[in-house]
PDB file of N, CA and C in Angstrom:
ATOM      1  N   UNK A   1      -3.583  89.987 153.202  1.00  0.00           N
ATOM      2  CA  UNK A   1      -3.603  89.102 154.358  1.00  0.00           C
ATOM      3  C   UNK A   1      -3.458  87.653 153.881  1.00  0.00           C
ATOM      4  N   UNK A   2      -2.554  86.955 154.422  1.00  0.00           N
ATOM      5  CA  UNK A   2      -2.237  85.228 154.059  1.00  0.00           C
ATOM      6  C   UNK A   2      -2.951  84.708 155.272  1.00  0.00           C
ATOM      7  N   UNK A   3      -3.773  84.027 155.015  1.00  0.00           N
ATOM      8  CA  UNK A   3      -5.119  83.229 156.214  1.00  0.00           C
ATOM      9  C   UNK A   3      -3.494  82.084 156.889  1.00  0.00           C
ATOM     10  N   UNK A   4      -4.005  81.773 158.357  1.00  0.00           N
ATOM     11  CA  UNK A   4      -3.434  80.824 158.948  1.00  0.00           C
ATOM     12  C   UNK A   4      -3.839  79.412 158.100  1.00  0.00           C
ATOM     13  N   UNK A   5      -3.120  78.628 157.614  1.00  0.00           N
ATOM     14  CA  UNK A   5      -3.168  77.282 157.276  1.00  0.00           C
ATOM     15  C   UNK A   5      -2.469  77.304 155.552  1.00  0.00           C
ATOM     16  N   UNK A   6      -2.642  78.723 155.316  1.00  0.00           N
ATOM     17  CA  UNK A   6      -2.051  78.616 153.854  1.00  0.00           C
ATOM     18  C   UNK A   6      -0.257  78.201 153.543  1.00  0.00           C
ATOM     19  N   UNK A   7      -0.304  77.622 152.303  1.00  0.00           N
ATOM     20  CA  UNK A   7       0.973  77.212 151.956  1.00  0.00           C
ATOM     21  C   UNK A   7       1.918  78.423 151.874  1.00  0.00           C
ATOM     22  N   UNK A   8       3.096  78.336 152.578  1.00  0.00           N
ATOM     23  CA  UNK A   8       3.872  79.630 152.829  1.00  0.00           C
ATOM     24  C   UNK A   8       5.225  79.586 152.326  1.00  0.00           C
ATOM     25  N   UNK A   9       6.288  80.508 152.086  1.00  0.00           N
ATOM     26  CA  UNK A   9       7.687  80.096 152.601  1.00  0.00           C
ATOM     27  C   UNK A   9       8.451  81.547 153.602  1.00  0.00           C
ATOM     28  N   UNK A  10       8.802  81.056 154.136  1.00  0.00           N
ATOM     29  CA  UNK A  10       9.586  81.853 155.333  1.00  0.00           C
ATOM     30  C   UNK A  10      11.419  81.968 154.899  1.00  0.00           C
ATOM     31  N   UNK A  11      11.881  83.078 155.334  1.00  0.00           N
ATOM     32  CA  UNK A  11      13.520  83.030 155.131  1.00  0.00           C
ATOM     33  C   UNK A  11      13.805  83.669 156.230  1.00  0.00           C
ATOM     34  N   UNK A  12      14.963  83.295 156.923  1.00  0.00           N
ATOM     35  CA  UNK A  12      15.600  83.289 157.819  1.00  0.00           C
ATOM     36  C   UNK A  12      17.551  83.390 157.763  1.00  0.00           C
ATOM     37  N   UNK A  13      17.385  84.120 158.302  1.00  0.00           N
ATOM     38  CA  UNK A  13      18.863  84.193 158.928  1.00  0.00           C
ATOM     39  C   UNK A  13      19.670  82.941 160.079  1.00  0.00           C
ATOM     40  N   UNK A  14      20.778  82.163 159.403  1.00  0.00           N
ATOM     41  CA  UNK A  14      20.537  81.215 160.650  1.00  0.00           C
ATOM     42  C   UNK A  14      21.882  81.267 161.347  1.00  0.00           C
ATOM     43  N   UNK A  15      22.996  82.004 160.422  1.00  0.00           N
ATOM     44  CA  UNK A  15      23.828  82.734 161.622  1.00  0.00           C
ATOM     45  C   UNK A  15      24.254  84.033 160.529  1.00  0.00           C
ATOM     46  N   UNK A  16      25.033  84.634 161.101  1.00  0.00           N
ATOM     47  CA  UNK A  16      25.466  86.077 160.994  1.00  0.00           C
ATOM     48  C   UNK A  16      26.996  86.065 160.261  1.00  0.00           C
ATOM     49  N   UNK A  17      27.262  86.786 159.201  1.00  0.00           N
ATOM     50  CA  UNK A  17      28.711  86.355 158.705  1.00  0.00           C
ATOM     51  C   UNK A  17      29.803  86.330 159.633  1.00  0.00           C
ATOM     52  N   UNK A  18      29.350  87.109 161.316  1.00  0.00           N
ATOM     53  CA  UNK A  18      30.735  87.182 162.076  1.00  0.00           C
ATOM     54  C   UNK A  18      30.196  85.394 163.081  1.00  0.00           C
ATOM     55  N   UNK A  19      29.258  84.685 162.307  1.00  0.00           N
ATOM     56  CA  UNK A  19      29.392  83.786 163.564  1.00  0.00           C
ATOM     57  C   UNK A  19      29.285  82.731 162.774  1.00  0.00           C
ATOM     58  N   UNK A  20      30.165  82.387 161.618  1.00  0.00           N
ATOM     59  CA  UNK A  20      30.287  81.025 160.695  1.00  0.00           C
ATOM     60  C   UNK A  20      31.441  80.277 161.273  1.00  0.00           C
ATOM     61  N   UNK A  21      31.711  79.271 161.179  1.00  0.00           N
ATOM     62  CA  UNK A  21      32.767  78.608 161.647  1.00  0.00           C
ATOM     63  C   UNK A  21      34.190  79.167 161.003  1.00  0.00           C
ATOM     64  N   UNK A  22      34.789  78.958 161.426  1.00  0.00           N
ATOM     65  CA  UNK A  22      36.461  79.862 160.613  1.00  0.00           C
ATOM     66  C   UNK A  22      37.003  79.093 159.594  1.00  0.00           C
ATOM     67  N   UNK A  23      36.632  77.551 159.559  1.00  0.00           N
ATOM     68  CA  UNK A  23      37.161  76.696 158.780  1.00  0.00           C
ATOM     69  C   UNK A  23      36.225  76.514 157.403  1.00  0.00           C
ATOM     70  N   UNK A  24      35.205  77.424 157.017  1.00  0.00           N
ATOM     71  CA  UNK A  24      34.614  77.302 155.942  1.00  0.00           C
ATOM     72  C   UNK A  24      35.984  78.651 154.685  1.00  0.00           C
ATOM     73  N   UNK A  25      35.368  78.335 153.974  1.00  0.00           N
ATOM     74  CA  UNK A  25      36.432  79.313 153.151  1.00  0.00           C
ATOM     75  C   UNK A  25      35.805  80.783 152.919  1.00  0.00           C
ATOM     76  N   UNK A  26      37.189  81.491 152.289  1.00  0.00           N
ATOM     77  CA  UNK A  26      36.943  82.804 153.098  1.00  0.00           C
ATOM     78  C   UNK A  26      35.774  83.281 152.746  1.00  0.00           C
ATOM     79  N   UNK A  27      35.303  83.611 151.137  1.00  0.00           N
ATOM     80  CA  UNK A  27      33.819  84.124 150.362  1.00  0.00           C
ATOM     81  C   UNK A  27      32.774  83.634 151.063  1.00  0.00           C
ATOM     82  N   UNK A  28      32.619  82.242 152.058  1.00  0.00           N
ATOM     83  CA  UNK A  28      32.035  81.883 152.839  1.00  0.00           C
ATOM     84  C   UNK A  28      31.648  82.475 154.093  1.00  0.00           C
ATOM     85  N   UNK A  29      32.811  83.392 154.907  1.00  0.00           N
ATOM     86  CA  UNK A  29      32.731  84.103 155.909  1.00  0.00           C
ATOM     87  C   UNK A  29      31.964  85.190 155.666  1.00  0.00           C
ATOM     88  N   UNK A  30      31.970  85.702 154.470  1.00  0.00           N
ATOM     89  CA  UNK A  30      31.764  86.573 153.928  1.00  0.00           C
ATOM     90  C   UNK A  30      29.893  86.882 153.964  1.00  0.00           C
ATOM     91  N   UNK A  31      29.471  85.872 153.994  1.00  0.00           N
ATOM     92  CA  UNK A  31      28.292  85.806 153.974  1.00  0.00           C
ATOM     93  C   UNK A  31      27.314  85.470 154.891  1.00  0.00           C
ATOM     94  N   UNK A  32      26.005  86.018 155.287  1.00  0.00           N
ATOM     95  CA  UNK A  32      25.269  84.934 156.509  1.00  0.00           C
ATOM     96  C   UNK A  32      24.709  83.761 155.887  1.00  0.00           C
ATOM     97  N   UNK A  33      24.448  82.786 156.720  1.00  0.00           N
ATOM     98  CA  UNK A  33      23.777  81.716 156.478  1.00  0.00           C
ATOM     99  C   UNK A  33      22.459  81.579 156.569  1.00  0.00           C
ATOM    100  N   UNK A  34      21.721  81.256 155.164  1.00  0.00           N
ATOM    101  CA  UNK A  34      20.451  81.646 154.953  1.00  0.00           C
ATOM    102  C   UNK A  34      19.770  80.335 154.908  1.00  0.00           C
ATOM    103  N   UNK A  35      18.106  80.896 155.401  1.00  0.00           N
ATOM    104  CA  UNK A  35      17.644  79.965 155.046  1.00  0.00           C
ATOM    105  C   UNK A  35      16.025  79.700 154.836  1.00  0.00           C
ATOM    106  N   UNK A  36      15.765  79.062 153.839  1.00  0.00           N
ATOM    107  CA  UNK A  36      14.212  79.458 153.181  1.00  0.00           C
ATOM    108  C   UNK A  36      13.129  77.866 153.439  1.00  0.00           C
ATOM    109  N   UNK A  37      12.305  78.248 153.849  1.00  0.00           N
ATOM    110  CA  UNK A  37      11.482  77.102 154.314  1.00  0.00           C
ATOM    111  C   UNK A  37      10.279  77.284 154.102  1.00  0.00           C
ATOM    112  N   UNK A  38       9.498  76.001 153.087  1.00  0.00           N
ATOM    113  CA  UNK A  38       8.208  76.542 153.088  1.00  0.00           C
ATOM    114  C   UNK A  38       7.126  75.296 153.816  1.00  0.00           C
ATOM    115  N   UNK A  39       6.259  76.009 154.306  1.00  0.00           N
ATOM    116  CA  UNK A  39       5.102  75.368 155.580  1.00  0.00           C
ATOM    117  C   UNK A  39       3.832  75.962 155.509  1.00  0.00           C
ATOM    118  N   UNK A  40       3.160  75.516 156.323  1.00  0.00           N
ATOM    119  CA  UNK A  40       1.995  75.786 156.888  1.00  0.00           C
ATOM    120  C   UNK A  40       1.571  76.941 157.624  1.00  0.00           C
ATOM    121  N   UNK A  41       1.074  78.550 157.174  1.00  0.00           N
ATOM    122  CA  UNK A  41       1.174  79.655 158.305  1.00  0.00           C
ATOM    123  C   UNK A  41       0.535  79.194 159.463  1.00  0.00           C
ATOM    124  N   UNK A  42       1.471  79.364 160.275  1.00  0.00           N
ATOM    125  CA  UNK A  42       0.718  79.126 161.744  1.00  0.00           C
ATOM    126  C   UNK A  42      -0.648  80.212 162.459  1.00  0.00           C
ATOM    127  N   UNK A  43      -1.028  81.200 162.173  1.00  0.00           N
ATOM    128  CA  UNK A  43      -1.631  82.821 162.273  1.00  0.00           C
ATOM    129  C   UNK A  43      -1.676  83.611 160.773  1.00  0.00           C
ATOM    130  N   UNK A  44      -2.694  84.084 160.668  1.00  0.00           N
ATOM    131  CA  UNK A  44      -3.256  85.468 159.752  1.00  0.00           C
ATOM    132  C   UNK A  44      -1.887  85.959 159.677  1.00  0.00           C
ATOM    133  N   UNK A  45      -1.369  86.636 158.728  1.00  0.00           N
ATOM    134  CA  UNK A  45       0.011  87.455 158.640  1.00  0.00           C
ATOM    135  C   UNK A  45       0.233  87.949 157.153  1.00  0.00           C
ATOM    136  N   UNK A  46       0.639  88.731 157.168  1.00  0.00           N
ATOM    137  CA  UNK A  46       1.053  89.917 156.181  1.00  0.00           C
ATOM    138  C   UNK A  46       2.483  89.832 155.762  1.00  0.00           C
ATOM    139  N   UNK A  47       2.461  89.765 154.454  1.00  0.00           N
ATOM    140  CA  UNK A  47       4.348  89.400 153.710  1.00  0.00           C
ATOM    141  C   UNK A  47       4.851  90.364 154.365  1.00  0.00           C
ATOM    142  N   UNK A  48       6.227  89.935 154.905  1.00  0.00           N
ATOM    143  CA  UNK A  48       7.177  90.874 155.435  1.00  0.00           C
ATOM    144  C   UNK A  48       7.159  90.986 156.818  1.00  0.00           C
ATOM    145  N   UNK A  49       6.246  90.001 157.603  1.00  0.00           N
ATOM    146  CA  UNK A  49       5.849  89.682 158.828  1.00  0.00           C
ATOM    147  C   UNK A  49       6.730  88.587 159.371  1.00  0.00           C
ATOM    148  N   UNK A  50       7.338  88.584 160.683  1.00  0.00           N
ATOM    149  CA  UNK A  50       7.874  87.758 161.548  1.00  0.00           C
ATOM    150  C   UNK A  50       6.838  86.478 161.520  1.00  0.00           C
ATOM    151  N   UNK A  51       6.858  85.441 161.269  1.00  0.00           N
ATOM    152  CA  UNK A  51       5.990  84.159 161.616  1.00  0.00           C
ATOM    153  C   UNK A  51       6.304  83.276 162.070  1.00  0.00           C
ATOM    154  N   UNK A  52       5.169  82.329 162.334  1.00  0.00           N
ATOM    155  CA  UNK A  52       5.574  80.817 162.794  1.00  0.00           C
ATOM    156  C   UNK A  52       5.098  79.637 161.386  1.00  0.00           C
ATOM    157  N   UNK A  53       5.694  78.542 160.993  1.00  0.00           N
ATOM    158  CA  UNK A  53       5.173  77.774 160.259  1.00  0.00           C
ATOM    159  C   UNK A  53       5.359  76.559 161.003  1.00  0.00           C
ATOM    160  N   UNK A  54       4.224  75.301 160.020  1.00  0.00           N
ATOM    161  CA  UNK A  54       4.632  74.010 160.212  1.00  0.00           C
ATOM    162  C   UNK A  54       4.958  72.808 159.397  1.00  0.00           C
ATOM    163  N   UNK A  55       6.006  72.739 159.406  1.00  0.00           N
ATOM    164  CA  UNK A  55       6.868  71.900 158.081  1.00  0.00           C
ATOM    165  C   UNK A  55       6.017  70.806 157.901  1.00  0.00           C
ATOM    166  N   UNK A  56       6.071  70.344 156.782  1.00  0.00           N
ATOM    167  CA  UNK A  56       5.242  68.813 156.517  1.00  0.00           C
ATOM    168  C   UNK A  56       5.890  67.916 156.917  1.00  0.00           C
ATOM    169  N   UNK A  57       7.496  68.079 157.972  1.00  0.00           N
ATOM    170  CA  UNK A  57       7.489  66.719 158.784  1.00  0.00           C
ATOM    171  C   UNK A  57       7.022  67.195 160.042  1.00  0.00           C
ATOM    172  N   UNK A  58       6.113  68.611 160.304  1.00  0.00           N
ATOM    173  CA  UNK A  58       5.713  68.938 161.634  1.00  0.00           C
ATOM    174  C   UNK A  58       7.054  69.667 162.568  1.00  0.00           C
ATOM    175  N   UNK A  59       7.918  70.471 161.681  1.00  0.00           N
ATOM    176  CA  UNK A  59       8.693  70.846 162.766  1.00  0.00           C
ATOM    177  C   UNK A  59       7.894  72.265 162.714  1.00  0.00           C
ATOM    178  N   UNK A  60       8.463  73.020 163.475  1.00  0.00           N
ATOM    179  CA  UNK A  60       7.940  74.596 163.734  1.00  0.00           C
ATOM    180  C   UNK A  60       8.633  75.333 163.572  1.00  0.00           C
ATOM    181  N   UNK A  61       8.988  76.501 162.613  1.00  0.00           N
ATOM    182  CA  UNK A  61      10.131  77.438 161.918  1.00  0.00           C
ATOM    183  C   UNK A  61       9.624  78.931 161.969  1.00  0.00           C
ATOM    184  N   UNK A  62      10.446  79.763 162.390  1.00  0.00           N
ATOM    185  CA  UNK A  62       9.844  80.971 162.163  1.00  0.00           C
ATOM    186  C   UNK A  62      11.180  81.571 161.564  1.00  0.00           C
ATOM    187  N   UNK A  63      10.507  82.477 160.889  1.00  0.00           N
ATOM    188  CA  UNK A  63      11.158  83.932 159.796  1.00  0.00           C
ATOM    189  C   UNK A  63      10.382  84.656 158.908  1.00  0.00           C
ATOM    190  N   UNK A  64      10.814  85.612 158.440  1.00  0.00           N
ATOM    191  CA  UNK A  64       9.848  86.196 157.559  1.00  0.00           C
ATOM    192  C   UNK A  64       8.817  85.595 156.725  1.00  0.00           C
ATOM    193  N   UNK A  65       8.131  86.171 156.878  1.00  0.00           N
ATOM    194  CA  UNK A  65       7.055  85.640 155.888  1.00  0.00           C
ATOM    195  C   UNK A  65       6.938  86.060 154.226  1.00  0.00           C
ATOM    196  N   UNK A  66       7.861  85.279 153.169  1.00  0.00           N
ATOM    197  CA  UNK A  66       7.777  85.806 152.038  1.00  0.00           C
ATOM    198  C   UNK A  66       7.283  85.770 150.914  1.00  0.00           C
ATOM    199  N   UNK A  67       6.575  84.567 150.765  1.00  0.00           N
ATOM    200  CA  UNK A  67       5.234  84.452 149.561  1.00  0.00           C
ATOM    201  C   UNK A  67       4.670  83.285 150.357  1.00  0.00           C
ATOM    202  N   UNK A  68       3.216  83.567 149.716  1.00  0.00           N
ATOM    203  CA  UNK A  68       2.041  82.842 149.916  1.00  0.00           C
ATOM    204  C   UNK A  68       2.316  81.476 148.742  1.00  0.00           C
ATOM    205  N   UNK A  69       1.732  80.542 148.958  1.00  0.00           N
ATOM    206  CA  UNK A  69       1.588  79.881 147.850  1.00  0.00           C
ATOM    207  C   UNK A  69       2.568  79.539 147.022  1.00  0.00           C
ATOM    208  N   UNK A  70       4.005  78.986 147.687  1.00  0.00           N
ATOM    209  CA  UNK A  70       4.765  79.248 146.522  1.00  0.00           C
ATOM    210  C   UNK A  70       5.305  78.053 145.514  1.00  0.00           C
ATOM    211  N   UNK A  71       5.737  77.887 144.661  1.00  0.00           N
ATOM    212  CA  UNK A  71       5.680  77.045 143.809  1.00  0.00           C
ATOM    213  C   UNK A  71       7.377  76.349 144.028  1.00  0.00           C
ATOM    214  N   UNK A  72       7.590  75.107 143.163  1.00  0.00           N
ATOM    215  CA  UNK A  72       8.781  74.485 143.412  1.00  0.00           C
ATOM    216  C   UNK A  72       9.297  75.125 141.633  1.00  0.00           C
ATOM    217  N   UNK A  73       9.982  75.324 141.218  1.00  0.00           N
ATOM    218  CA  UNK A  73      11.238  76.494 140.461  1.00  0.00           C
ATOM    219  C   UNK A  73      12.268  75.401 139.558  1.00  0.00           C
ATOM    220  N   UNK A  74      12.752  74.557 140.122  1.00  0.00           N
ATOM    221  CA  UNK A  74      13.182  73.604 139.652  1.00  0.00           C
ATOM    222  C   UNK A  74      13.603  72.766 138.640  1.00  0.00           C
ATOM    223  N   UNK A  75      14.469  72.390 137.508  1.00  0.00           N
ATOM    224  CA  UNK A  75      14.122  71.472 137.029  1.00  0.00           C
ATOM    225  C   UNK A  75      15.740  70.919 136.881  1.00  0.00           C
ATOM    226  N   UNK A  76      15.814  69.858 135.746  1.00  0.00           N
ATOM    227  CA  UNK A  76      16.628  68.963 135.171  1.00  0.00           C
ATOM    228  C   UNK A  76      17.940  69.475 134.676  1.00  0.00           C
ATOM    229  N   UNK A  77      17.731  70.440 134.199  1.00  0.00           N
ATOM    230  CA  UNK A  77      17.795  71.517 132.537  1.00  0.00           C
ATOM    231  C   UNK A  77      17.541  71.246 131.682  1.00  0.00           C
ATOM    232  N   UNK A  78      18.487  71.247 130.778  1.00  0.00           N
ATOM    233  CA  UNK A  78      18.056  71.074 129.607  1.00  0.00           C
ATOM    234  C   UNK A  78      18.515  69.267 128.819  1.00  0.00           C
ATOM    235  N   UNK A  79      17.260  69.463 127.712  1.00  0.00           N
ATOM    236  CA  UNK A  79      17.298  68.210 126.990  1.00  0.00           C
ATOM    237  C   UNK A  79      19.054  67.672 126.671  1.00  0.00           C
ATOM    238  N   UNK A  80      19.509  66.337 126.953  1.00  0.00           N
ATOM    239  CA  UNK A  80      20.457  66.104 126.242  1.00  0.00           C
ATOM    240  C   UNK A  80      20.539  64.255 125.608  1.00  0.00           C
ATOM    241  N   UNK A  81      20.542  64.640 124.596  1.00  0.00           N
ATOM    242  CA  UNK A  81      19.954  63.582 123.577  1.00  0.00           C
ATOM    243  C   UNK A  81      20.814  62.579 123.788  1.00  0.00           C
ATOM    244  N   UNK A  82      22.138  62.417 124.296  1.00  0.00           N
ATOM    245  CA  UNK A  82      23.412  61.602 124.653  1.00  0.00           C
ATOM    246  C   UNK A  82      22.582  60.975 125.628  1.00  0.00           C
ATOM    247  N   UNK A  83      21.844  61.235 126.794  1.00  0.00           N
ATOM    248  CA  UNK A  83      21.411  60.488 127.808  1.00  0.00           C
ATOM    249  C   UNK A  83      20.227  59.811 127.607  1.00  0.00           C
ATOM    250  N   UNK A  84      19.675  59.998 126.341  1.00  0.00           N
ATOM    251  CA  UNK A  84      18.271  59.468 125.931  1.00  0.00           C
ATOM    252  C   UNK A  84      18.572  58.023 125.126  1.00  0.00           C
ATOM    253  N   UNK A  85      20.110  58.452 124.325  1.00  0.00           N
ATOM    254  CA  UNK A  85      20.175  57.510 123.598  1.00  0.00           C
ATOM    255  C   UNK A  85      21.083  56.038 124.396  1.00  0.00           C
ATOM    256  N   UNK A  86      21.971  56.621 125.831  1.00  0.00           N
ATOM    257  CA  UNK A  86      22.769  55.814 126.604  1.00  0.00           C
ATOM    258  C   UNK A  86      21.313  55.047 127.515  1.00  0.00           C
ATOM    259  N   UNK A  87      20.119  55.975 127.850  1.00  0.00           N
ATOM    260  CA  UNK A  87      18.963  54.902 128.315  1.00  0.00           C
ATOM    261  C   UNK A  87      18.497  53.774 127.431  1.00  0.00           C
ATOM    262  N   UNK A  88      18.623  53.863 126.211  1.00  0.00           N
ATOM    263  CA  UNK A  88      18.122  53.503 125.166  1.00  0.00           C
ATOM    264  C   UNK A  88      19.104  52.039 125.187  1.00  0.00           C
ATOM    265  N   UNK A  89      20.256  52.167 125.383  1.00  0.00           N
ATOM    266  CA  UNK A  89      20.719  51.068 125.187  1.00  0.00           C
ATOM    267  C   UNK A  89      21.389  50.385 126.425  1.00  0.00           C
ATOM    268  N   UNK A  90      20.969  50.973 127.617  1.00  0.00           N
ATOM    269  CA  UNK A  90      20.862  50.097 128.836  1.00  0.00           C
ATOM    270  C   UNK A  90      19.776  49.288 128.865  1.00  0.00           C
ATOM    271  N   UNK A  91      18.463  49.954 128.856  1.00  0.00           N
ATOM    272  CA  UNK A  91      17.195  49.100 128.774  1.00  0.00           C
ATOM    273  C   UNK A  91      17.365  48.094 127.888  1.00  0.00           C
ATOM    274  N   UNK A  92      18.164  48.236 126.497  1.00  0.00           N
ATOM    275  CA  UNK A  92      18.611  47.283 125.292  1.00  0.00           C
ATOM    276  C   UNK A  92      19.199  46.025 125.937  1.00  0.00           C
ATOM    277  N   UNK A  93      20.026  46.317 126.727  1.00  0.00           N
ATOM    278  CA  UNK A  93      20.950  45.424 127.207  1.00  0.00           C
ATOM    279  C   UNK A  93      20.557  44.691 128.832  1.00  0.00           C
ATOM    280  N   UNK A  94      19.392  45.388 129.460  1.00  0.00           N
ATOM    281  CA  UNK A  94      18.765  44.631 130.320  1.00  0.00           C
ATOM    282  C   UNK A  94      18.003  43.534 129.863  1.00  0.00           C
ATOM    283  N   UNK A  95      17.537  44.065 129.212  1.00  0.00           N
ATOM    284  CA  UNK A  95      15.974  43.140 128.601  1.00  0.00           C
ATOM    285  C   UNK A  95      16.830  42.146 127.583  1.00  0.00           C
ATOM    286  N   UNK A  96      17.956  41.806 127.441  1.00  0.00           N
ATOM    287  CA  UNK A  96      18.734  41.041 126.957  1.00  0.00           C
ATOM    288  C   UNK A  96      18.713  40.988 125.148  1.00  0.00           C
ATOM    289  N   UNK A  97      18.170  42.616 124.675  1.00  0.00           N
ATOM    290  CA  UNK A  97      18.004  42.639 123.171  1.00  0.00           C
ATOM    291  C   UNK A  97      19.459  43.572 123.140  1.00  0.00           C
ATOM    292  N   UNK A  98      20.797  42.803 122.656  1.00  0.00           N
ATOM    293  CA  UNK A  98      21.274  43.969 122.425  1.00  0.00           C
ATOM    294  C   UNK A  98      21.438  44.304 120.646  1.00  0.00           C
ATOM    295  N   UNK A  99      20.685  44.551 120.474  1.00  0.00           N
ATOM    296  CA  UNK A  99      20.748  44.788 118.608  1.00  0.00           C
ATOM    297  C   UNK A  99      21.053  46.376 119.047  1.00  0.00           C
ATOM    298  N   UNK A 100      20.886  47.335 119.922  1.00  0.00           N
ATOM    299  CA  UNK A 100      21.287  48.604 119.824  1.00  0.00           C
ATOM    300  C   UNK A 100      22.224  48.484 120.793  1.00  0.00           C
ATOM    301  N   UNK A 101      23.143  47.980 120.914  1.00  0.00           N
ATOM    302  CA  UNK A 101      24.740  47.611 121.387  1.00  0.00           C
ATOM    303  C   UNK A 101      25.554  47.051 120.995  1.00  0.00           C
TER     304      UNK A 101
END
């Protein structure tokens, strides 16, 4: 059971592959338009449950209910030392030292 008020995310269907616009490209038609939102459970509910949420700008979304608690996944990638060393010599060249330029 996920208590009403817990951090949620919901996915939704938001059209159907026969109801995309015609002017997207074709692998596009091909597919429905999805969509994952995470909020506030509005009601007690069980993963795999129809719900209501409430977005943190306060809108109100319903779709499945698919994890409790869920985390942001995210990142940068990976390290690249070219952009550490091009910061390196912007800041050089702001601060008006350019000995590393």
């Amino acid at each position: 059971m996920v208590k009403k008020g817990s951090w949620v995310q919901i996915h939704k269907i938001v059209l159907d592959k026969g109801e995309r616009a015609p002017s997207v490209p074709e692998d596009t038609l091909e597919v429905p338009l999805e969509m994952w939102v995470k909020g506030f459970l509005e009601e007690d509910s069980e993963i795999g449950e129809q719900v209501k949420i409430k977005t943190l700008v306060g809108r109100i979304e319903d779709g499945i209910l698919i994890k409790a608690s869920p985390t942001f996944k995210h990142n940068y990638g990976d390290f690249v030392p070219e952009i550490l060393e091009i910061g390196q010599i912007i800041n050089s060249f702001l601060s008006g030292d350019d000995t590393n330029g």
